[in-house]
Protein backbone atom coordinates (compact mmCIF):
# COMPACT_ATOMS: atom_id res chain seq x y z
CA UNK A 1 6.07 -20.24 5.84
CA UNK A 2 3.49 -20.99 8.52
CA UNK A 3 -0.15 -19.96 8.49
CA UNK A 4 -0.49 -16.37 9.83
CA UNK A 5 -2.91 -14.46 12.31
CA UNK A 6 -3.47 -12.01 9.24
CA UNK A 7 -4.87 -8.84 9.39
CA UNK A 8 -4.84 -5.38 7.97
CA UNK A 9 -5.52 -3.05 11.44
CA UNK A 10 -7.12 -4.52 14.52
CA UNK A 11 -10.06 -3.00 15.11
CA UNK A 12 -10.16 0.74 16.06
CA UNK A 13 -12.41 2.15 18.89
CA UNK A 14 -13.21 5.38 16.59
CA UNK A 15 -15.51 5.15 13.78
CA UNK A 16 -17.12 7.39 11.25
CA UNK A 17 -20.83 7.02 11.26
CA UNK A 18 -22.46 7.46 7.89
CA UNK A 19 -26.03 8.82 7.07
CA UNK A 20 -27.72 11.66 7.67
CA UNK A 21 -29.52 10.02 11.13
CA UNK A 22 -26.08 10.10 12.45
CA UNK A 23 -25.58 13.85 12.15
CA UNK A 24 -28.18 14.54 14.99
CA UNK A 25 -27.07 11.83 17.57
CA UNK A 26 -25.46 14.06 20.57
CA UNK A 27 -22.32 13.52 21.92
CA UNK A 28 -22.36 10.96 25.41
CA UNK A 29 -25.21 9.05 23.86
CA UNK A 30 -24.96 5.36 24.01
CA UNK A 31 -26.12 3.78 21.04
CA UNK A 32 -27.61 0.03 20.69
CA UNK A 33 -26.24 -0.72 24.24
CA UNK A 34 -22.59 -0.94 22.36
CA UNK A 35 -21.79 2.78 20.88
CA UNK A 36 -21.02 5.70 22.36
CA UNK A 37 -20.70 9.19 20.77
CA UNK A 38 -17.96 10.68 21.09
CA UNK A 39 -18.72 13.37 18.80
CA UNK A 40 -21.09 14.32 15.74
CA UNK A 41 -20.44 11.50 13.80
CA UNK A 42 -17.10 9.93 15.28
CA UNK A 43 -18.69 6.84 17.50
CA UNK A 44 -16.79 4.63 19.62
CA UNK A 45 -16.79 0.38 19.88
CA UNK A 46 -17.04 -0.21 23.47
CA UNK A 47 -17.17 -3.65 22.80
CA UNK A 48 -14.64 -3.87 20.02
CA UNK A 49 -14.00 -7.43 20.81
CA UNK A 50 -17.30 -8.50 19.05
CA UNK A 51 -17.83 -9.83 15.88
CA UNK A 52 -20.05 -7.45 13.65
CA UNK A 53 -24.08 -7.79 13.23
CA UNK A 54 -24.57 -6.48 9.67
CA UNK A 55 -25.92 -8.50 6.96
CA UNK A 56 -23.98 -10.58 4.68
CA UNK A 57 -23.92 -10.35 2.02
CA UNK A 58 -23.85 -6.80 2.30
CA UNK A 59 -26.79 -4.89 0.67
CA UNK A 60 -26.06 -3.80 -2.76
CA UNK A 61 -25.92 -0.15 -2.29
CA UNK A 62 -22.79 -0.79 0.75
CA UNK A 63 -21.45 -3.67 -1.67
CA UNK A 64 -18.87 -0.87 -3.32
CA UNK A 65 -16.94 -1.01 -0.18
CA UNK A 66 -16.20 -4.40 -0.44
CA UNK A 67 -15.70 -4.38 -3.83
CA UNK A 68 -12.33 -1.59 -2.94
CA UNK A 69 -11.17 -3.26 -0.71
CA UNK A 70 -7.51 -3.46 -2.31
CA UNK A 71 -7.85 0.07 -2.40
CA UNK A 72 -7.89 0.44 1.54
CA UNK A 73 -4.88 2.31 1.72
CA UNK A 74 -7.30 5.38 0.72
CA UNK A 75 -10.97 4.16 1.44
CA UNK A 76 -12.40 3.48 4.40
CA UNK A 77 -14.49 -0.16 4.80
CA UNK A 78 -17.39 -1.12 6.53
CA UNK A 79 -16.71 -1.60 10.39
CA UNK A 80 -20.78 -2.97 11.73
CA UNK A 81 -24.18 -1.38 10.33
CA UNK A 82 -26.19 -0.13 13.61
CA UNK A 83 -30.10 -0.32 12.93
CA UNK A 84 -31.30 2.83 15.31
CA UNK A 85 -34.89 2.14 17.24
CA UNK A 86 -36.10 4.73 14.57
CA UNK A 87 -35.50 2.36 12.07
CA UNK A 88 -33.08 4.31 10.54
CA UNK A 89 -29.80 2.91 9.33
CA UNK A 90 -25.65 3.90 10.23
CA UNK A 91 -23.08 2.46 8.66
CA UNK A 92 -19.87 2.38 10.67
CA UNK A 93 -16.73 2.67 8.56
CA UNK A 94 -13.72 1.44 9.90
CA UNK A 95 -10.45 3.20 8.85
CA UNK A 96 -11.56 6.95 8.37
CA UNK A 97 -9.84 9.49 8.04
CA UNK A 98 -9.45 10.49 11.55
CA UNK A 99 -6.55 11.11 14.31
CA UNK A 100 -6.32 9.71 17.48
CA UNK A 101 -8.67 12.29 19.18
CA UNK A 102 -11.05 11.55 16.66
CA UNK A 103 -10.77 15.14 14.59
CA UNK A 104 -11.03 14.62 10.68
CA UNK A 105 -8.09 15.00 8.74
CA UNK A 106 -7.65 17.84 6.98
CA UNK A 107 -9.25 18.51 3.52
CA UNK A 108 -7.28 18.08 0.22
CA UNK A 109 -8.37 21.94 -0.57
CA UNK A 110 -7.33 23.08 2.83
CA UNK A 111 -3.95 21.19 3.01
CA UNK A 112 -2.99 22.03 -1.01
CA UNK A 113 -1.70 25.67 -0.64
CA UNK A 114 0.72 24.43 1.89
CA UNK A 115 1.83 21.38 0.37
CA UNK A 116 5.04 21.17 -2.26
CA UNK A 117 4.47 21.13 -5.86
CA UNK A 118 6.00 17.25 -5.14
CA UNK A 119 3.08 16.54 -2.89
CA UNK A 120 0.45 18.21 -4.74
CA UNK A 121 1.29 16.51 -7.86
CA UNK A 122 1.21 12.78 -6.14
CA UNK A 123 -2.42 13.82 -4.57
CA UNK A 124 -3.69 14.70 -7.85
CA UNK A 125 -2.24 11.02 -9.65
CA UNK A 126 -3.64 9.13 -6.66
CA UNK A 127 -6.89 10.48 -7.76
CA UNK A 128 -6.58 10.06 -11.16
CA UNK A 129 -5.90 5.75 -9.90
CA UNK A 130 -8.99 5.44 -8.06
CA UNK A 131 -10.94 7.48 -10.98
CA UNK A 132 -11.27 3.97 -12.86
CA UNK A 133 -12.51 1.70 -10.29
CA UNK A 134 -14.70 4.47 -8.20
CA UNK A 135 -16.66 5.03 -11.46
CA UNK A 136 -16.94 1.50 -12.39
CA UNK A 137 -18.61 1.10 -8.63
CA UNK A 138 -20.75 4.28 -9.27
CA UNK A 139 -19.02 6.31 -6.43
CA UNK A 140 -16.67 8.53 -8.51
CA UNK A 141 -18.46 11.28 -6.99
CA UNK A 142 -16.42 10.28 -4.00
CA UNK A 143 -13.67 12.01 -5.66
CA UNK A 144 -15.41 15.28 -6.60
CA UNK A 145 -16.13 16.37 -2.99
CA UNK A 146 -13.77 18.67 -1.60
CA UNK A 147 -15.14 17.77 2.20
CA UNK A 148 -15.12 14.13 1.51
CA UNK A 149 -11.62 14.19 0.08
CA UNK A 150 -9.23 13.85 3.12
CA UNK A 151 -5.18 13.69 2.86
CA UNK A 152 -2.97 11.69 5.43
CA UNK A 153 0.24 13.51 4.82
CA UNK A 154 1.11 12.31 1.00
CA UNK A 155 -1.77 10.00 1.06
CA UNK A 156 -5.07 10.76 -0.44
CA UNK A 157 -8.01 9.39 1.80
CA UNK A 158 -12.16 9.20 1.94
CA UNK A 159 -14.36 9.86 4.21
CA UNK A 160 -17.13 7.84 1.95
CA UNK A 161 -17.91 6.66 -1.00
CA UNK A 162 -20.43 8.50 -2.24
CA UNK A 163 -23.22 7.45 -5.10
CA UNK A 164 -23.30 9.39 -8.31
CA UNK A 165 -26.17 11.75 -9.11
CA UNK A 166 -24.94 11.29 -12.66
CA UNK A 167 -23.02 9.58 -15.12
CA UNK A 168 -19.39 10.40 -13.88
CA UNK A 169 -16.92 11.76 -16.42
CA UNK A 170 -13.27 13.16 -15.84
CA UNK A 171 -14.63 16.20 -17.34
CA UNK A 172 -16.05 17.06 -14.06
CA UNK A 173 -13.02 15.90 -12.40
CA UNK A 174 -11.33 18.25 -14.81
CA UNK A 175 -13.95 20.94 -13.25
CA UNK A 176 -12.68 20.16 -9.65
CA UNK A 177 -8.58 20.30 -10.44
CA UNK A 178 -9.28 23.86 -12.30
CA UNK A 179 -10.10 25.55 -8.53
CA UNK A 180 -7.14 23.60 -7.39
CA UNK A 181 -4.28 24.82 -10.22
CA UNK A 182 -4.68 28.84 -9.85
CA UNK A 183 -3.07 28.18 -5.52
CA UNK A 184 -0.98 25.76 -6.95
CA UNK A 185 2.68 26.03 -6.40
CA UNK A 186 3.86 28.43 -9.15
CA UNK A 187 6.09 26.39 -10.61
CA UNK A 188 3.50 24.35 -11.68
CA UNK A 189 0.20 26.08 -11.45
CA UNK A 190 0.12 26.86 -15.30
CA UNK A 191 0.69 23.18 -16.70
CA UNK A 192 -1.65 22.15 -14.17
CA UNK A 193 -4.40 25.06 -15.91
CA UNK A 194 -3.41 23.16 -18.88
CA UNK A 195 -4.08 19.91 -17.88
CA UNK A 196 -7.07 21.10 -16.21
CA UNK A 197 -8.45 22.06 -19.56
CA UNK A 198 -7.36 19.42 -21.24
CA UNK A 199 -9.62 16.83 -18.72
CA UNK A 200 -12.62 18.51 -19.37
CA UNK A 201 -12.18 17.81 -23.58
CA UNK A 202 -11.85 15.01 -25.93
CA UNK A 203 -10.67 11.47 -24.96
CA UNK A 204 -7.28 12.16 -26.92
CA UNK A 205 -6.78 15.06 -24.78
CA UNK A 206 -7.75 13.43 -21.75
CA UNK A 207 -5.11 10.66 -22.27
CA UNK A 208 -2.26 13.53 -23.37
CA UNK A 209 -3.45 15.40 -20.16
CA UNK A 210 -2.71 11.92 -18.27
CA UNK A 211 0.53 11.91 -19.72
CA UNK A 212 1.20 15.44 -19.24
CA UNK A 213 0.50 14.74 -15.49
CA UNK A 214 2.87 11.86 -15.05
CA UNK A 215 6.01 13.55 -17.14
CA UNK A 216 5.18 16.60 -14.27
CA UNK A 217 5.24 14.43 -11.54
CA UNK A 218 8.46 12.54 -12.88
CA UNK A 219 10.52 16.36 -13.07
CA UNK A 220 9.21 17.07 -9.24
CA UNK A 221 10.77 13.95 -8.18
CA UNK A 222 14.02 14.66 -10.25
CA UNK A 223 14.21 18.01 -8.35
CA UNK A 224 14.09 16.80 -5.00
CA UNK A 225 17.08 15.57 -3.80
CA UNK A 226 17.22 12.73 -1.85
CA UNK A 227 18.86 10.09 -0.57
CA UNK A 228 18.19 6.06 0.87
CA UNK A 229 19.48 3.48 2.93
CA UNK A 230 18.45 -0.02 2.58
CA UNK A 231 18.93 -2.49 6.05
CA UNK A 232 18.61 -6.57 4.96
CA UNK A 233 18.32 -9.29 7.95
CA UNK A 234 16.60 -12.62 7.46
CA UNK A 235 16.90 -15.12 10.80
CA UNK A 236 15.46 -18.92 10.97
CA UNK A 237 13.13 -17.58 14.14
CA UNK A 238 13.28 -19.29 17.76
CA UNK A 239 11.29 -22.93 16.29
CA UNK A 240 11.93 -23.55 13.08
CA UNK A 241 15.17 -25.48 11.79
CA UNK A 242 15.54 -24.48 8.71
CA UNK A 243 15.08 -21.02 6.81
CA UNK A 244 12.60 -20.96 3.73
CA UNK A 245 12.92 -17.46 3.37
CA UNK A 246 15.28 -15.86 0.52
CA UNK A 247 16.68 -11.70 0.17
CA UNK A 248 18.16 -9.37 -1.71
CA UNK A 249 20.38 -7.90 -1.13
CA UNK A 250 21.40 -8.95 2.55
CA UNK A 251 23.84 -6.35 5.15
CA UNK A 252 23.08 -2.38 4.55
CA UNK A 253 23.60 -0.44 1.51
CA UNK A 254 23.26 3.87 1.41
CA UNK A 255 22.85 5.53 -1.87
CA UNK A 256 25.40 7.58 -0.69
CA UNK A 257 28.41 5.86 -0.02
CA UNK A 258 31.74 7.72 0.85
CA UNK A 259 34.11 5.38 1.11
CA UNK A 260 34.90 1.77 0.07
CA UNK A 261 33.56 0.44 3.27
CA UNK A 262 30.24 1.49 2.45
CA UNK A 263 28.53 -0.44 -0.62
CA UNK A 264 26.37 1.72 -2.66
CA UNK A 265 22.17 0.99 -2.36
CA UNK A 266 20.65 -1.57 -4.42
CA UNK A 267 18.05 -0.16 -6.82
CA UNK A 268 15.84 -3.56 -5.90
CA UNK A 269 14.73 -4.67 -2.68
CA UNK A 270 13.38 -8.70 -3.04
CA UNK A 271 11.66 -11.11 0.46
CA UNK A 272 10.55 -14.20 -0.46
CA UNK A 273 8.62 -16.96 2.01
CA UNK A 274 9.24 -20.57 0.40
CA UNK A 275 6.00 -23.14 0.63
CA UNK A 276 6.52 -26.51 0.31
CA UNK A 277 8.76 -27.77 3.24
CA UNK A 278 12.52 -27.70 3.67
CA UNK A 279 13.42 -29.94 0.18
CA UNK A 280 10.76 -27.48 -1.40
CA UNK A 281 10.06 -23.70 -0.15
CA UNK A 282 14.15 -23.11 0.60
CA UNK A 283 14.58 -23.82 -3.34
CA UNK A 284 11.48 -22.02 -4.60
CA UNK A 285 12.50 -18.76 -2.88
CA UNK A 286 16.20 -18.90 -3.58
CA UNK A 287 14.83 -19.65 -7.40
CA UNK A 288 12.50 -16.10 -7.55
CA UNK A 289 15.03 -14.43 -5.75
CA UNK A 290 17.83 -15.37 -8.59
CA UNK A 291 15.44 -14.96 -11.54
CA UNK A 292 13.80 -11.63 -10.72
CA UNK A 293 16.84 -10.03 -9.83
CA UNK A 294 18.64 -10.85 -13.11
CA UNK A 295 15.49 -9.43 -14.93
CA UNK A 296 14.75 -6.78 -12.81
CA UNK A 297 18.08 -5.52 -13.50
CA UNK A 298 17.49 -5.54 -17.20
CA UNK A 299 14.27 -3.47 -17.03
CA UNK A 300 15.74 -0.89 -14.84
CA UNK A 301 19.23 -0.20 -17.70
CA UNK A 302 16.57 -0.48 -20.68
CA UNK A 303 13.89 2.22 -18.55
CA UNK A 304 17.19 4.02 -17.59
CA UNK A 305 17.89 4.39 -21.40
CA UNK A 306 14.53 5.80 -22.74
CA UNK A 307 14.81 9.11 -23.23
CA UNK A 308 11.22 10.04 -22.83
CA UNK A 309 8.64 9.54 -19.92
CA UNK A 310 7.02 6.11 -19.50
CA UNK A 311 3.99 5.47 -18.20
CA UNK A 312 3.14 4.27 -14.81
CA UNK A 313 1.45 1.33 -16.83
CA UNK A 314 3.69 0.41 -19.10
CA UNK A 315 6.58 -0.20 -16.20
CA UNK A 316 3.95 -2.15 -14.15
CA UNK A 317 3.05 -4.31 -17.27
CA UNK A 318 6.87 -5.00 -17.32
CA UNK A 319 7.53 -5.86 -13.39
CA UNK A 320 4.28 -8.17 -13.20
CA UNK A 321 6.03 -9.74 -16.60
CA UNK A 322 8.94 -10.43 -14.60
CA UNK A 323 6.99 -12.27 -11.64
CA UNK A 324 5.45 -14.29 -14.47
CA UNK A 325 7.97 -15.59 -16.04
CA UNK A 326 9.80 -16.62 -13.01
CA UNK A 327 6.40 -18.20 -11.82
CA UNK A 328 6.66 -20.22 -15.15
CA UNK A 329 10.54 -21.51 -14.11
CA UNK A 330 9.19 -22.47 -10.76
CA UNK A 331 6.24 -25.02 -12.28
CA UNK A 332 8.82 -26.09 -14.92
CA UNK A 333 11.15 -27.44 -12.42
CA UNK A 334 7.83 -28.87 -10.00
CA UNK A 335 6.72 -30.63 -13.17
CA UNK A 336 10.17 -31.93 -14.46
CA UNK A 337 10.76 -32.96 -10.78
CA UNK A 338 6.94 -34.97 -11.02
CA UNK A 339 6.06 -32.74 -7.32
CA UNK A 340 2.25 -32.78 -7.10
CA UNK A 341 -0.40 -31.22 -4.73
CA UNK A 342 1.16 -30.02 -1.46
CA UNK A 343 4.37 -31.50 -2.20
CA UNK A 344 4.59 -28.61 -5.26
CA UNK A 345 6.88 -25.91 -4.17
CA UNK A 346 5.86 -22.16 -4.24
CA UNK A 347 6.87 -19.24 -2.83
CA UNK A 348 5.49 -15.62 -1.87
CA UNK A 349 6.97 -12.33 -3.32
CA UNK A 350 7.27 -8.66 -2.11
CA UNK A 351 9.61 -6.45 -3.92
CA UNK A 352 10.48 -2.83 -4.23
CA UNK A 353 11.48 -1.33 -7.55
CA UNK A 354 13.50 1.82 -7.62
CA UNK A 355 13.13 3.00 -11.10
CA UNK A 356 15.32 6.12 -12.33
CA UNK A 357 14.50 7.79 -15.62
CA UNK A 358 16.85 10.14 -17.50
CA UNK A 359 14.27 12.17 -18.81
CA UNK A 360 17.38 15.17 -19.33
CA UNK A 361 21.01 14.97 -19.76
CA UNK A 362 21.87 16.98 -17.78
CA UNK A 363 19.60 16.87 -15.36
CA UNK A 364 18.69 14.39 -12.02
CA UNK A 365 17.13 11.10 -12.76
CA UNK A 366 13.32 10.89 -11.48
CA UNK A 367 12.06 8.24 -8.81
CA UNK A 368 9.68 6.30 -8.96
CA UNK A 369 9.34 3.30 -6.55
CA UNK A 370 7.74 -0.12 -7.98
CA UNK A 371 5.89 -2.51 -5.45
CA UNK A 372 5.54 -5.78 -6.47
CA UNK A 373 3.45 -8.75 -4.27
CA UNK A 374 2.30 -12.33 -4.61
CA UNK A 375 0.64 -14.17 -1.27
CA UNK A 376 0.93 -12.25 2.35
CA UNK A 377 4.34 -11.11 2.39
CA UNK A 378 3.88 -7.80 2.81
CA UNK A 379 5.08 -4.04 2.48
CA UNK A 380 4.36 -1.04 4.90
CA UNK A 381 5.21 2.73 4.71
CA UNK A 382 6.01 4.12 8.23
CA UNK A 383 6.64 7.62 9.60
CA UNK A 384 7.21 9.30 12.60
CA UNK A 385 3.71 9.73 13.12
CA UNK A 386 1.92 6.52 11.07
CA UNK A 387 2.20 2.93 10.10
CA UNK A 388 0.73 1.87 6.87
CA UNK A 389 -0.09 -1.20 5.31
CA UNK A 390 0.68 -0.65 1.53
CA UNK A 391 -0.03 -4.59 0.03
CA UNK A 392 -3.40 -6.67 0.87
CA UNK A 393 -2.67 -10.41 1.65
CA UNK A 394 -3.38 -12.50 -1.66
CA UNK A 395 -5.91 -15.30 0.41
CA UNK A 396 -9.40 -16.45 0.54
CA UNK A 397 -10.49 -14.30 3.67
CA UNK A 398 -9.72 -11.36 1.05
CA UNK A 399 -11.37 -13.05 -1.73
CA UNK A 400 -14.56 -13.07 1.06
CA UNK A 401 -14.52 -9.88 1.39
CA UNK A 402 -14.31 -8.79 -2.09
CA UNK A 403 -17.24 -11.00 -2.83
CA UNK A 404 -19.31 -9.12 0.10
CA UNK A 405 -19.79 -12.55 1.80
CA UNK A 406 -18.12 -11.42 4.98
CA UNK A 407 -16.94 -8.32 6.05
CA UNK A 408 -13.15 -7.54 7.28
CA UNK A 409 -13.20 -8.17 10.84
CA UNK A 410 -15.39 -11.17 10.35
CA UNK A 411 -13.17 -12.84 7.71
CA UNK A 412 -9.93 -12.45 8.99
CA UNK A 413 -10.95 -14.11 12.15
CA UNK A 414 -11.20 -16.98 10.74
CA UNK A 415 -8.45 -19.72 10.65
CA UNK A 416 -9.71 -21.35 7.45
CA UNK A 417 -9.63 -18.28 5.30
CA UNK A 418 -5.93 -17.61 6.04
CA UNK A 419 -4.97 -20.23 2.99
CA UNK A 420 -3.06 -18.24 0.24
CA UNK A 421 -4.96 -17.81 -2.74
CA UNK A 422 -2.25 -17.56 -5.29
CA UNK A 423 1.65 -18.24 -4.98
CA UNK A 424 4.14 -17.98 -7.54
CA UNK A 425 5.17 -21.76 -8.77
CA UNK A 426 1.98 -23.06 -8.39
CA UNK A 427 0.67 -23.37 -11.41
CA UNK A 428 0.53 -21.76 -15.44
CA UNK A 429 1.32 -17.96 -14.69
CA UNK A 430 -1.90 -17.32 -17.00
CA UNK A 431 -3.82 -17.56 -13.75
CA UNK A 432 -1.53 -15.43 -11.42
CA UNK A 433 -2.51 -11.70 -10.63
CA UNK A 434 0.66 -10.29 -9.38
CA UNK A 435 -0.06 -6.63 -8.09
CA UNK A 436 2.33 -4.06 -9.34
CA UNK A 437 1.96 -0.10 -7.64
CA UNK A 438 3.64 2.33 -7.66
CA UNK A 439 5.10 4.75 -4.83
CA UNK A 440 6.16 8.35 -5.23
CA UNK A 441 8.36 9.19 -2.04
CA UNK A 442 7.19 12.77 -1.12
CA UNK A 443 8.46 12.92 2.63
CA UNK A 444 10.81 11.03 4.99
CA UNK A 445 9.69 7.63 5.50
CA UNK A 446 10.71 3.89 6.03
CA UNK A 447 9.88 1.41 3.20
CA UNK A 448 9.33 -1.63 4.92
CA UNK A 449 9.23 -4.94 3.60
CA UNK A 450 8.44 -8.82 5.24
CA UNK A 451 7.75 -11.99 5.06
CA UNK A 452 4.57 -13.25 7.70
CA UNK A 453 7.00 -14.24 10.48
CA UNK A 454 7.56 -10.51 11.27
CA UNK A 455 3.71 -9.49 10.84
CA UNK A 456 2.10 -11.44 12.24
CA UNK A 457 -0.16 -11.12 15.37
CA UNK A 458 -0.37 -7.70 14.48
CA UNK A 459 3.30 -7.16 15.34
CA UNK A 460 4.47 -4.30 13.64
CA UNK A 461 1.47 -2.49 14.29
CA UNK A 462 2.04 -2.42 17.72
CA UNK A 463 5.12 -2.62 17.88
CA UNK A 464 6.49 0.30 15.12
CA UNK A 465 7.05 3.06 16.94
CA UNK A 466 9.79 1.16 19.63
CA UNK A 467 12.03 1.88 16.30
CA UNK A 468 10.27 3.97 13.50
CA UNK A 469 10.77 7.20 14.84
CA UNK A 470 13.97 7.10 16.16
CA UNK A 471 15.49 6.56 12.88
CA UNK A 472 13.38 9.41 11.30
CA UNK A 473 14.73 11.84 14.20
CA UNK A 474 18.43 10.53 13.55
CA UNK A 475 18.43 8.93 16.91
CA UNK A 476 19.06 5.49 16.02
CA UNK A 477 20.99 3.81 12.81
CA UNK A 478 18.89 2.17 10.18
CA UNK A 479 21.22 -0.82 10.89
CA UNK A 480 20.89 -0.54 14.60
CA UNK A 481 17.14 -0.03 13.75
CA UNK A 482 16.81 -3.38 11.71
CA UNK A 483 18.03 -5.15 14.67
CA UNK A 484 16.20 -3.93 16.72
CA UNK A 485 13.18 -4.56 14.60
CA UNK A 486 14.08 -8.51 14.32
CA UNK A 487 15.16 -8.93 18.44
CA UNK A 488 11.71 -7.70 19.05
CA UNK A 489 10.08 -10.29 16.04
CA UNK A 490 11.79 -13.09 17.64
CA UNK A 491 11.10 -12.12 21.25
CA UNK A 492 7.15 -11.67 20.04
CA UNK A 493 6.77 -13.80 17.56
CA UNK A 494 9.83 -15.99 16.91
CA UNK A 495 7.52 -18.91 15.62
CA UNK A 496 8.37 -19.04 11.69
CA UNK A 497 11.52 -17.22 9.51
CA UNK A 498 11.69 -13.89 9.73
CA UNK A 499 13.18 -11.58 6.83
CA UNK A 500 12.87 -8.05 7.26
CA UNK A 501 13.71 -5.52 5.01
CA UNK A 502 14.17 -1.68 5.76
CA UNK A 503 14.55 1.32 3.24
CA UNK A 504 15.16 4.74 4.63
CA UNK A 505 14.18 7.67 2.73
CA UNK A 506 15.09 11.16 3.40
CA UNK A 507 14.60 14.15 0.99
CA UNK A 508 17.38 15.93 1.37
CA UNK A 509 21.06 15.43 1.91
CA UNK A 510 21.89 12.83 4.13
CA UNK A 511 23.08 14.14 7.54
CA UNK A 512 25.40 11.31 9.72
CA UNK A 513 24.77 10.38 13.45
């Protein structure tokens, strides 16, 4: 592992411009000698190249921003605040909900009586995840907005985060999913009444209505039918002599497989980036790689044999208890081995969980799909149409932003902040935060996942579609694809390991090319 150039997006030209001053700006106006309108409310950086002016740290009222951060995959974050010669303030949020002419996204209420019963079921649970931490930050009103709540294909997105004009309950959110449940796909549109109700009543209910939720969203998946590939390369990279990286499974596994040639898919997907030099990181990864599977295996025959629906929660719990007690096997063998300081060995971690429950005899197991991370290996979901970073880099530039001391594009700028700040094997698991999410597949997609010799300098973000989309239009292999994917690594970056990880997912039966 080698320090990375990390970041999330590089910066984007369009931006949404927040506060009612904004809203009367025309279009063509250039704003602060560095913004121009492009239209009401969508401004573009024509100096994107500059580090941002705002205050650090932020003022308290923009401080819930920073405080989401790990929820960016939804929420937008602040981009620059631009100080008008009114005296009025914009805040410019980076990552809205926008395409690349700068239109909105569509609503959640004007996208729902389109969507499947699948996808309207997964935008309701993402809400009910960012309920908790939107109301602890005072902006679950964010949430109760049908103009402010945006959707990105299966992905729920903000336009703001908006303050509370009250004290926040999931009653109200209740309120909001009862308009939603009468044009909701009929197969579900009563239970969802139901559940509806049941928000709006006593905290027991609330919690069966949570469950009620999840056990829905569990027989969607179940009915789908799909089907996945998984593509496994890891390569030493042009420089380096020796690989600290460690996989499972390695070569190409379908879910499908006809014939003896063809090895059935693995249920676990595992990259690991050692730290700690050739005698030190090579071991360390190999070590995760060889515990986690073995208990990772385990968990997915004992979920596999529960009868009833488990919680989101609970299965999480279990996964970060995995990455736990293989971070405790790690420090056992740095301590027996008397390794101190640098010379400890460590290793990153992102892994992909497919969990199947049997929640029917007779019927189709339900997906669910586990993500796992520990340091700046990371995990993307990609699509004909999008790349998306689904992990946040475990290091101090995002422990600066999260403390409001600098903002995004400031902090990951800087070399200094790139240090990890957590690893697994580097000391007592009692201080390590694995984070553990889950994924409900509800369209065709590539589940990507790397170590930092593949992303960084931005790679894959530029560099996605030369490969994405041709597998999603059966144009290229997912082998031929994961090639591909690693030539252009090397050719690019080519200055640390590279491991590289592809799942294809296609809902549907699988159709050869």
């Amino acid at each position: 592992m080698t320090v990375s150039s990390r970041s999330l997006q590089s910066p984007t030209p369009l931006l949404w411009a927040s506060g009612d001053p904004a809203a009367s700006i025309p279009p063509g106006t250039i704003v602060a000698s560095r913004f121009r309108v492009a239209h009401q409310r969508v401004w573009h950086d024509l100096q994107p190249a500059q580090l941002p002016l705002a205050p650090v740290p932020l003022p308290k009222d923009l401080q819930c921003y920073a405080r989401a951060y790990e929820q960016n995959l939804h929420l937008p974050q602040i981009y620059d605040i631009c100080l008008l010669e009114t005296g009025d303030r914009v805040v410019l949020l980076d990552n809205p909900p926008l395409d690349a002419r700068g239109e909105l996204l569509p609503s959640l209420q004007a996208a729902w009586p389109k969507a499947t019963a699948l996808r309207q079921l997964n935008w309701l649970w993402q809400m009910l995840e960012l309920w908790p931490l939107l109301a602890a930050l005072g902006v679950a009103d964010s949430l109760l907005q049908f103009d402010n709540v945006r959707v990105a294909d299966g992905r729920v997105r903000l336009l703001e985060l908006l303050p509370a004009t009250g004290a926040a309950t999931q009653k109200q959110l209740g309120i909001v999913w009862a308009t939603l449940a009468p044009k909701a796909r009929p197969a579900i549109s009563p239970q969802l009444s139901f559940i509806a109700a049941q928000l709006q009543r006593s905290q027991a209910e609330r919690d069966s209505a949570i469950a009620s939720l999840n056990s829905l969203l569990l027989a969607a998946t179940a009915r789908q039918p799909r089907t996945w590939e998984v593509s496994v390369l890891t390569d030493t990279g042009r420089f380096p002599r020796h690989n600290q990286d460690s996989c499972y499974p390695l070569g190409h596994f379908r879910s499908d497989a006809a014939s003896p040639n063809e090895l059935q898919a693995t249920d676990s997907i595992l990259v690991c980036d050692g730290i700690g030099g050739h005698d030190g990181g090579e071991i360390a990864s190999q070590l995760a790689v060889q515990s986690l599977k073995l208990q990772i295996d385990k968990l997915l025959v004992e979920t596999a044999r529960n009868p009833s629906a488990q919680m989101p929660t609970a299965i999480a719990r279990q996964i970060a208890t995995t990455v736990r007690v293989t971070n405790n096997s790690i420090v056992a063998r740095n301590n027996a081995q008397n390794r101190h300081a640098r010379s400890r060995m460590a290793t990153t971690l992102v892994m992909a969980v497919q969990v199947k429950q049997h929640l029917a005899e007779d019927g189709n197991p339900a997906h669910e799909v586990y993500l796992a991370h520990v340091g700046d290996s990371r995990a993307y979901w990609l699509t004909a149409r999008r790349c998306c970073q689904l992990t946040v880099d475990d290091d101090m530039a995002t422990q600066y932003i999260l403390n409001s001391r600098l903002l995004p594009r400031t902090a990951i700028q800087r070399v200094r902040l790139r240090a990890l700040s957590q690893a697994i094997g580097i000391a007592d698991a009692s201080g390590l935060r694995p984070t553990v999410r889950r994924l409900i597949v509800d369209e065709d997609g590539l589940l990507l996942l790397c170590s930092d010799g593949l992303s960084d300098y931005q790679f894959l973000e530029e560099s996605w579609h030369e490969f994405a989309p041709a597998v999603l239009r059966d144009e290229l292999s997912l082998a031929s694809a994961t090639r591909l994917a690693m030539k252009l690594a090397n050719d690019r970056n080519g200055h640390d390991n590279i491991t590289l990880a592809i799942a294809r997912y296609r809902l549907g039966p699988r159709r050869r090319i």
